[in-house]
Protein backbone atom coordinates (compact mmCIF):
# COMPACT_ATOMS: atom_id res chain seq x y z
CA UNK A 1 -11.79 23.43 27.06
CA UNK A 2 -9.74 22.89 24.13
CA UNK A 3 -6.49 23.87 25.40
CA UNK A 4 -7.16 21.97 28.27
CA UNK A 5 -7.79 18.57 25.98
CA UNK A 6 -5.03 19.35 24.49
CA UNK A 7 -2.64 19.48 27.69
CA UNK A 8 -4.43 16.14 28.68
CA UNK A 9 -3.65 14.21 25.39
CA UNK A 10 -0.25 15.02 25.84
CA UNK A 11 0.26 13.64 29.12
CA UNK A 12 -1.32 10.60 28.28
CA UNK A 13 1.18 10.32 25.02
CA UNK A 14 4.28 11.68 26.99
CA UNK A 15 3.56 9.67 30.02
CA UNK A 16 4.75 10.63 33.58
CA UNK A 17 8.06 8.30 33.51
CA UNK A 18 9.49 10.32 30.38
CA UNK A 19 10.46 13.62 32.01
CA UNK A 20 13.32 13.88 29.22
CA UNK A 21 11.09 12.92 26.14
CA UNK A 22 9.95 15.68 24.23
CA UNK A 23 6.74 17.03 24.53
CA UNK A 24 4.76 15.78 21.63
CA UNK A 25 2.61 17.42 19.48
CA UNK A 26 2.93 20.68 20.37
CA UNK A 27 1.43 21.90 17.07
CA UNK A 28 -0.58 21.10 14.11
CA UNK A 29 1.15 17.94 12.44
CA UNK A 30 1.45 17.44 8.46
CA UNK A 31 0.57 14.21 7.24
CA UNK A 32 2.22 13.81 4.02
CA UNK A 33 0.57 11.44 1.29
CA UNK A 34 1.87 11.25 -1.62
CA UNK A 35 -0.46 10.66 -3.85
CA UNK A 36 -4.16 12.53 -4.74
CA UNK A 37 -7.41 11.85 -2.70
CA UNK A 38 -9.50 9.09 -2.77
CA UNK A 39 -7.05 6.34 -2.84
CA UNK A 40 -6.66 3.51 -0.03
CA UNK A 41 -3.60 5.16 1.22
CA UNK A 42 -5.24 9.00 1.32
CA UNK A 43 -8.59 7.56 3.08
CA UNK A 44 -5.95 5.37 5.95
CA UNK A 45 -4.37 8.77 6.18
CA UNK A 46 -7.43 10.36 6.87
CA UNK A 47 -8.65 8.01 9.24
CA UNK A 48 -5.43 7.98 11.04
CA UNK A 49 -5.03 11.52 11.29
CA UNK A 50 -9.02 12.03 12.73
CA UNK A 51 -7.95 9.54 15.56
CA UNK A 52 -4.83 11.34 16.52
CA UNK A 53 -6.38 14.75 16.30
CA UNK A 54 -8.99 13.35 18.56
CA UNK A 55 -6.27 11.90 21.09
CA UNK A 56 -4.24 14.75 21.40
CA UNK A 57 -6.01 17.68 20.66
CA UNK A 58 -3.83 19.24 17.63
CA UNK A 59 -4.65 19.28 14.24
CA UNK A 60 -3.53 16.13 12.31
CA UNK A 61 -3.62 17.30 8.30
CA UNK A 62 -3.58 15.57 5.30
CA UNK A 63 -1.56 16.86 3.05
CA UNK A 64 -1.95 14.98 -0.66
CA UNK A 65 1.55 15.63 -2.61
CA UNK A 66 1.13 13.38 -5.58
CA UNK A 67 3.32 13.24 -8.96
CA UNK A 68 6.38 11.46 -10.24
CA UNK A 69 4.99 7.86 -8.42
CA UNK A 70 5.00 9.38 -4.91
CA UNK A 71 8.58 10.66 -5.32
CA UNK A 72 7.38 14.02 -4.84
CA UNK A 73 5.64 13.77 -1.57
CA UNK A 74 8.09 11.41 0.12
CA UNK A 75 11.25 13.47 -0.80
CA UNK A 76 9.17 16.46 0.67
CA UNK A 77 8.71 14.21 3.88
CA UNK A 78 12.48 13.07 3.97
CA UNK A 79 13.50 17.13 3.75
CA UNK A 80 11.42 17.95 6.78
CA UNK A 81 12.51 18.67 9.84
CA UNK A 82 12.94 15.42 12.73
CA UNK A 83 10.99 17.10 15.15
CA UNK A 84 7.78 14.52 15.03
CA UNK A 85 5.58 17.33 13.08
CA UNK A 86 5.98 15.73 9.58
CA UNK A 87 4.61 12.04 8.85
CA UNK A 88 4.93 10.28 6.04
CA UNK A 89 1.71 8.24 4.59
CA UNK A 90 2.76 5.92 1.96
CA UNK A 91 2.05 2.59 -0.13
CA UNK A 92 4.67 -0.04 -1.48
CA UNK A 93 5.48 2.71 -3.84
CA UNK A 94 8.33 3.71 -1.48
CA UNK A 95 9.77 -0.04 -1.94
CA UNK A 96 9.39 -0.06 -5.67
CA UNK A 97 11.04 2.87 -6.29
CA UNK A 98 14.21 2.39 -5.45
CA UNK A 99 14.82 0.51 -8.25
CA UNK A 100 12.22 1.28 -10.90
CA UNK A 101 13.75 5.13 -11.44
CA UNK A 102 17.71 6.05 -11.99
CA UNK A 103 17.47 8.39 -8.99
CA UNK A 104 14.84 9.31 -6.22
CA UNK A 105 14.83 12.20 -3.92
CA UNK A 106 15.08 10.08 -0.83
CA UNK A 107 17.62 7.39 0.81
CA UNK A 108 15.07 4.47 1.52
CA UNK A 109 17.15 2.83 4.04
CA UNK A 110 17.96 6.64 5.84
CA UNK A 111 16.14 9.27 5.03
CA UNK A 112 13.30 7.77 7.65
CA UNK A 113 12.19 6.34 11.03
CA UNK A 114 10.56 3.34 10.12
CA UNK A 115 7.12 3.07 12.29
CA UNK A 116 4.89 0.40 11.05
CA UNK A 117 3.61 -1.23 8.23
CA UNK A 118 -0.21 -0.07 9.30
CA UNK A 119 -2.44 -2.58 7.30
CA UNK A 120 -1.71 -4.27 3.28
CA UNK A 121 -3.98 -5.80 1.28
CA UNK A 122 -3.36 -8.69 -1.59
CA UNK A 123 -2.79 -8.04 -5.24
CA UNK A 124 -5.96 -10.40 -6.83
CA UNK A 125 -5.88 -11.61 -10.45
CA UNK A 126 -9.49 -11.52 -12.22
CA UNK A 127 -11.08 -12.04 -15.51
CA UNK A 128 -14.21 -10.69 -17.39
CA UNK A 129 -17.27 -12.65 -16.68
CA UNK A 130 -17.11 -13.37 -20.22
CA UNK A 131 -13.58 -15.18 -19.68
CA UNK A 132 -14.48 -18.91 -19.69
CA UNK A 133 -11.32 -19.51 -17.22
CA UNK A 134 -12.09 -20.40 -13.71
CA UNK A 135 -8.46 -20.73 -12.80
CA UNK A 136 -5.02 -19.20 -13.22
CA UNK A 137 -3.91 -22.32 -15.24
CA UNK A 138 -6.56 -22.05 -17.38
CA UNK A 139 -6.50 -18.30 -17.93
CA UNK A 140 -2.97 -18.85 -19.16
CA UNK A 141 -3.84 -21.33 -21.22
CA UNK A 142 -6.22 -19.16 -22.99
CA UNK A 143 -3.55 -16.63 -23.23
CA UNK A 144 -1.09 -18.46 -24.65
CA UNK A 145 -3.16 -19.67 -27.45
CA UNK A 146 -4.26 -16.14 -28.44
CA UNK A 147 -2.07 -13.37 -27.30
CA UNK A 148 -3.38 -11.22 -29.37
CA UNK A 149 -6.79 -11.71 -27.45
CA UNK A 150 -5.77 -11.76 -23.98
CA UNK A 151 -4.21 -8.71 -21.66
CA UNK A 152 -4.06 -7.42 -18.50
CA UNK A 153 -4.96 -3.78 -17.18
CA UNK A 154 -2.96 -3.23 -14.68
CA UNK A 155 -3.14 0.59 -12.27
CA UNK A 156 0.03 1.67 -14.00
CA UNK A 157 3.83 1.15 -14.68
CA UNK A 158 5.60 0.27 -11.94
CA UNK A 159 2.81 -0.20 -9.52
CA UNK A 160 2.55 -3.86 -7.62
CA UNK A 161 -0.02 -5.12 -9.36
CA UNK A 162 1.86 -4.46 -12.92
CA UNK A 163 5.12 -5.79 -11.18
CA UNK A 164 2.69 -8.73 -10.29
CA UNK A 165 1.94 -9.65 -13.72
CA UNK A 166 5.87 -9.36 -14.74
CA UNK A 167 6.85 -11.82 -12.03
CA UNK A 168 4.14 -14.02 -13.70
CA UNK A 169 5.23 -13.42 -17.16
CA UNK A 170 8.95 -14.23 -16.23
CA UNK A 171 8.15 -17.59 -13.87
CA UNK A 172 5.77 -18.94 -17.15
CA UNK A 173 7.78 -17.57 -19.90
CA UNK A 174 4.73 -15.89 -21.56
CA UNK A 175 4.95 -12.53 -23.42
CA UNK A 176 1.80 -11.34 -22.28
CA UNK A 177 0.54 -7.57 -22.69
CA UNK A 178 -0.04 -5.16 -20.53
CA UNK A 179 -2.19 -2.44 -20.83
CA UNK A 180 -1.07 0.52 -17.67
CA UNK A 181 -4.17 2.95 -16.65
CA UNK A 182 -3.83 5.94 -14.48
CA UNK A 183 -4.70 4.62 -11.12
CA UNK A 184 -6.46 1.61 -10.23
CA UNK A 185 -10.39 3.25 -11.03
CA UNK A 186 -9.68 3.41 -14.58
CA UNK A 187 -8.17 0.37 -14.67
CA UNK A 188 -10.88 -1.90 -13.24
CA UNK A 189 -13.56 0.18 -15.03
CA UNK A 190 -12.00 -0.94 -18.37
CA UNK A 191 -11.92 -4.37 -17.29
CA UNK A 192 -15.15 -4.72 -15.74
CA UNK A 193 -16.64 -3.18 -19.42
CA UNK A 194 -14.44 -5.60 -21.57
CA UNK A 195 -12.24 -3.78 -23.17
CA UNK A 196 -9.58 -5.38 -21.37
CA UNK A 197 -10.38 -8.93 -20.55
CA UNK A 198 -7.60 -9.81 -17.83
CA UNK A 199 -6.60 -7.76 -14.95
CA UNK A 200 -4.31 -7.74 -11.71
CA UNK A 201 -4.81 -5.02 -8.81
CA UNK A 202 -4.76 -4.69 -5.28
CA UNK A 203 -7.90 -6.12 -4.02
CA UNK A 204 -10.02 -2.78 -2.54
CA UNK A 205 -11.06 -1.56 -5.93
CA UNK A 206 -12.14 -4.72 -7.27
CA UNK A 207 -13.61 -6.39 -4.00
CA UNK A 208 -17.36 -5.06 -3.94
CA UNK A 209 -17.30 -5.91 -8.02
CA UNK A 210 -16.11 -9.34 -7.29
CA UNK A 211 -18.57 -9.75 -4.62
CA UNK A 212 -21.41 -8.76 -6.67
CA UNK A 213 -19.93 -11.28 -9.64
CA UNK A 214 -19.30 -8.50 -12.93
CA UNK A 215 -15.58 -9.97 -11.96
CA UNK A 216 -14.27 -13.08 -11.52
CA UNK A 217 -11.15 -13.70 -9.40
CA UNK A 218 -9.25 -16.29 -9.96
CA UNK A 219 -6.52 -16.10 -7.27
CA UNK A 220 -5.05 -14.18 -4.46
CA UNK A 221 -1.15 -12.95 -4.59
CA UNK A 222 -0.83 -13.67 -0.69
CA UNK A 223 0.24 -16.29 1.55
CA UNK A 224 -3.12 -17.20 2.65
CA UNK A 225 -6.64 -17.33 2.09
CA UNK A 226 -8.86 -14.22 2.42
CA UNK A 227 -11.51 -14.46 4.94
CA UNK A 228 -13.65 -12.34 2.82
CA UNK A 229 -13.01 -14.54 0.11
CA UNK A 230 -12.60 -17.81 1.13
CA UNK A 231 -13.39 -19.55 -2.55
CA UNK A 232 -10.24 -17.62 -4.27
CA UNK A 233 -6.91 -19.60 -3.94
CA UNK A 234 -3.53 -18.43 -3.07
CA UNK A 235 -0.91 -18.29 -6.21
CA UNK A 236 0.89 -20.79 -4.59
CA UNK A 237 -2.22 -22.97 -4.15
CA UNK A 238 -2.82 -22.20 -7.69
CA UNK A 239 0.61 -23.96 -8.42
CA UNK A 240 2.34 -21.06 -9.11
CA UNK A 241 5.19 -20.20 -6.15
CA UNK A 242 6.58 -17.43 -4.82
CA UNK A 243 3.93 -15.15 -6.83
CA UNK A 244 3.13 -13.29 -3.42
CA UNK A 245 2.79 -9.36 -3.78
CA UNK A 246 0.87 -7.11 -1.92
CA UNK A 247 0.22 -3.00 -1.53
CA UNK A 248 0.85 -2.06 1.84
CA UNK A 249 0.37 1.14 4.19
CA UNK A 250 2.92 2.35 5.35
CA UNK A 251 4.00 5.32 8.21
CA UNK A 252 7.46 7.26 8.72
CA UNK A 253 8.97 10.10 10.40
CA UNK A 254 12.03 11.75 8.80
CA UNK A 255 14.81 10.56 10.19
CA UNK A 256 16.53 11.68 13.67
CA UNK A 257 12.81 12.34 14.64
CA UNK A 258 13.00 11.29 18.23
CA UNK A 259 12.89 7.45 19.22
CA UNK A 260 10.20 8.72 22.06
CA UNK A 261 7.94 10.14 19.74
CA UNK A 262 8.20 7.18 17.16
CA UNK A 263 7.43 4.45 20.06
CA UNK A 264 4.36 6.93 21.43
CA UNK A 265 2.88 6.99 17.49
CA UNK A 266 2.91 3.64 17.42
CA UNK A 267 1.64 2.62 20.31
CA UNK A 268 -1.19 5.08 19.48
CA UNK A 269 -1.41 3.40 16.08
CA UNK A 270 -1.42 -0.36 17.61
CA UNK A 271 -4.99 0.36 19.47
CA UNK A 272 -6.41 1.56 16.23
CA UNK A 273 -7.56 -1.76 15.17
CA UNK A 274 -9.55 -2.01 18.61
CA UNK A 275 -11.76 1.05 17.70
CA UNK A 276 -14.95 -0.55 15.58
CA UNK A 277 -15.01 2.56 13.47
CA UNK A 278 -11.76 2.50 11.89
CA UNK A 279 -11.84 -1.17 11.92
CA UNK A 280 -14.70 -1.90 10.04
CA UNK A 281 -13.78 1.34 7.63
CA UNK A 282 -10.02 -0.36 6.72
CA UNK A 283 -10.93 -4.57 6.70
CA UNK A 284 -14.23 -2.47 4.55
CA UNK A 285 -11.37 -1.23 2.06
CA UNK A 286 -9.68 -4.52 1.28
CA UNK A 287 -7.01 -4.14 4.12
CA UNK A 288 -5.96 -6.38 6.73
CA UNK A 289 -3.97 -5.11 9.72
CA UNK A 290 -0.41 -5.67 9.65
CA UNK A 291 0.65 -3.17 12.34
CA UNK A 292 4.81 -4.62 12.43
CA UNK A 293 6.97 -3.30 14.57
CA UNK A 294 9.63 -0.88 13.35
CA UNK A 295 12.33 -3.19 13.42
CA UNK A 296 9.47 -5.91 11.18
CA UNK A 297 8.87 -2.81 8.82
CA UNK A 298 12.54 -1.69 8.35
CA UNK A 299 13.45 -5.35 7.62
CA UNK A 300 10.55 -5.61 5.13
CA UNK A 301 11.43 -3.10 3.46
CA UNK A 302 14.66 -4.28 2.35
CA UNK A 303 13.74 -7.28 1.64
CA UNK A 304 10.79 -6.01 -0.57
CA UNK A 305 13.10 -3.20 -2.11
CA UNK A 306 15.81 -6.42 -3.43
CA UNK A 307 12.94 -8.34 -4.88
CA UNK A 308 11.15 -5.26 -6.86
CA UNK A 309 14.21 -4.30 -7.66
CA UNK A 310 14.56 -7.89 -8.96
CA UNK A 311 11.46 -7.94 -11.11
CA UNK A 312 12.25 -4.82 -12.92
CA UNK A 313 15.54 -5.56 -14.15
CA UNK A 314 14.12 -9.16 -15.20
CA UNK A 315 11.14 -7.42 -16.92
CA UNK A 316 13.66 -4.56 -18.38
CA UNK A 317 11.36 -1.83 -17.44
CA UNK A 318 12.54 1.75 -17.86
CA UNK A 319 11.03 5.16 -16.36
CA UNK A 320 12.71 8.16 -16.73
């Protein structure tokens, strides 16, 4: 039964008309993330990787390569082989990079075929109950009278959220600290139990504790207004433009992976959001579906890798 499920997810990927495409999978696949388990991009992976197994039979596997701020696990990805076995997982990391360290183990612009930019969710700035701010403006006017006082915890150097707060330091002129944890958990945690009154991070790990009020936020890095949360404004509604950063999920093959197999991934991928399961699991996280073609993605990522790049070198960060 198996091997027959198998043959029959195949044909429905490789399609009739595409006698020269490559058969696809023929083999367990290796989903590369690379970062530990537990985070929003590991659990997408995951719930990625249980559709596709489903569809077609093979094995789709995780496989968590974290260390170095994902350079490990996506320069393992961009040595693979192209033959549609080896996906990479990954999160706005892979734009960041380029221009946070001196040298990376990957070509961002050709060591991969872009597929899509799967789903991204806001950076949100909050403050400690406690905070008597209701706004951005007035948060920063609070800070600036008391530096001392007033931080941010942020999920670590170089992430989007602590780039977030440097392209707010730089467009207010305000030497503001900031206070890296390891990962986004910690971060929060230390917020939500004062020790650090401010905070910017990607909105899944702080949604359920803004929901239930221990946080306040007090606006949205993104273009638009949440549905979820409806009552926190936009930066630029805030008064503050061209603030807008996000952390999204994004999926590659290494590149000369076959165009075939890239367009039958994605197509795959583009029904995803119809499937109540995975839906309600993702929008659930924090995550709205982006789902861009790979021509959208590739063309994001340039632009996002010229404006990180951007931010760094105004904020004179340094990682070796």
């Amino acid at each position: 039964m198996k091997k027959s499920f198998a043959v029959a997810g195949l044909l429905v990927l490789a399609g009739a008309g595409h006698a020269a495409d490559p058969a696809w999978p023929t083999r367990p696949v290796r989903v590369i993330v690379p970062f530990g388990p537990g985070g929003g991009t590991d659990i997408t992976a995951r719930l990625v990787s249980a559709r596709m197994t489903q569809l077609t039979g093979q094995q789709f596997i995780v496989d968590n390569r974290a260390g170095a701020g994902s350079n490990i696990g996506t320069g393992i990805a961009a040595n693979a082989a192209p033959d549609g076995h080896t996906i990479l997982l990954s999160s706005s990391a892979y734009v960041v990079n380029p221009g946070l360290y001196k040298s990376i183990p990957y070509d961002p612009y050709k060591s991969f075929e872009f597929v899509t930019n799967f789903a991204s969710s806001p950076n949100v700035f909050t403050v400690h109950p406690g905070v008597p701010a209701k706004s951005m403006t007035e948060m920063l006017k609070l800070a600036r009278a008391d530096l001392k006082k007033y931080s941010f915890a942020t999920p670590g150097i170089g992430t989007t959220p602590h780039l977030a707060v440097e392209m707010l330091k730089y467009a207010v002129k305000l030497d503001i600290g900031n206070i890296p944890y390891n990962g986004a958990g910690p971060s929060v945690a230390a917020h939500m139990g004062g020790q650090v009154l401010l905070a910017c991070s990607a909105l899944p790990t702080p949604a359920p504790h803004i929901q239930a009020g221990r946080l306040r936020a007090i606006a949205m890095a993104s273009s638009r207004r949440l549905s979820g949360f409806p009552d926190v404004p936009t930066m630029a509604e805030s008064g503050f433009k061209d603030q807008e950063s996000d952390t999204f999920q994004g999926v590659y093959f290494p590149a000369g992976t076959h165009k075939s197999i890239v367009a039958r991934f994605y197509a795959e991928l583009k029904k995803m959001p119809d499937i109540p399961a995975i839906r309600e699991r993702v929008l659930g996280l924090g995550y709205e579906f982006v789902l861009s073609t790979p021509g959208e993605f590739a063309a994001q990522t340039r632009a996002e890798i010229n404006k990180w790049t951007r931010v760094v070198k105004n904020s004179n960060i340094q990682v070796n």
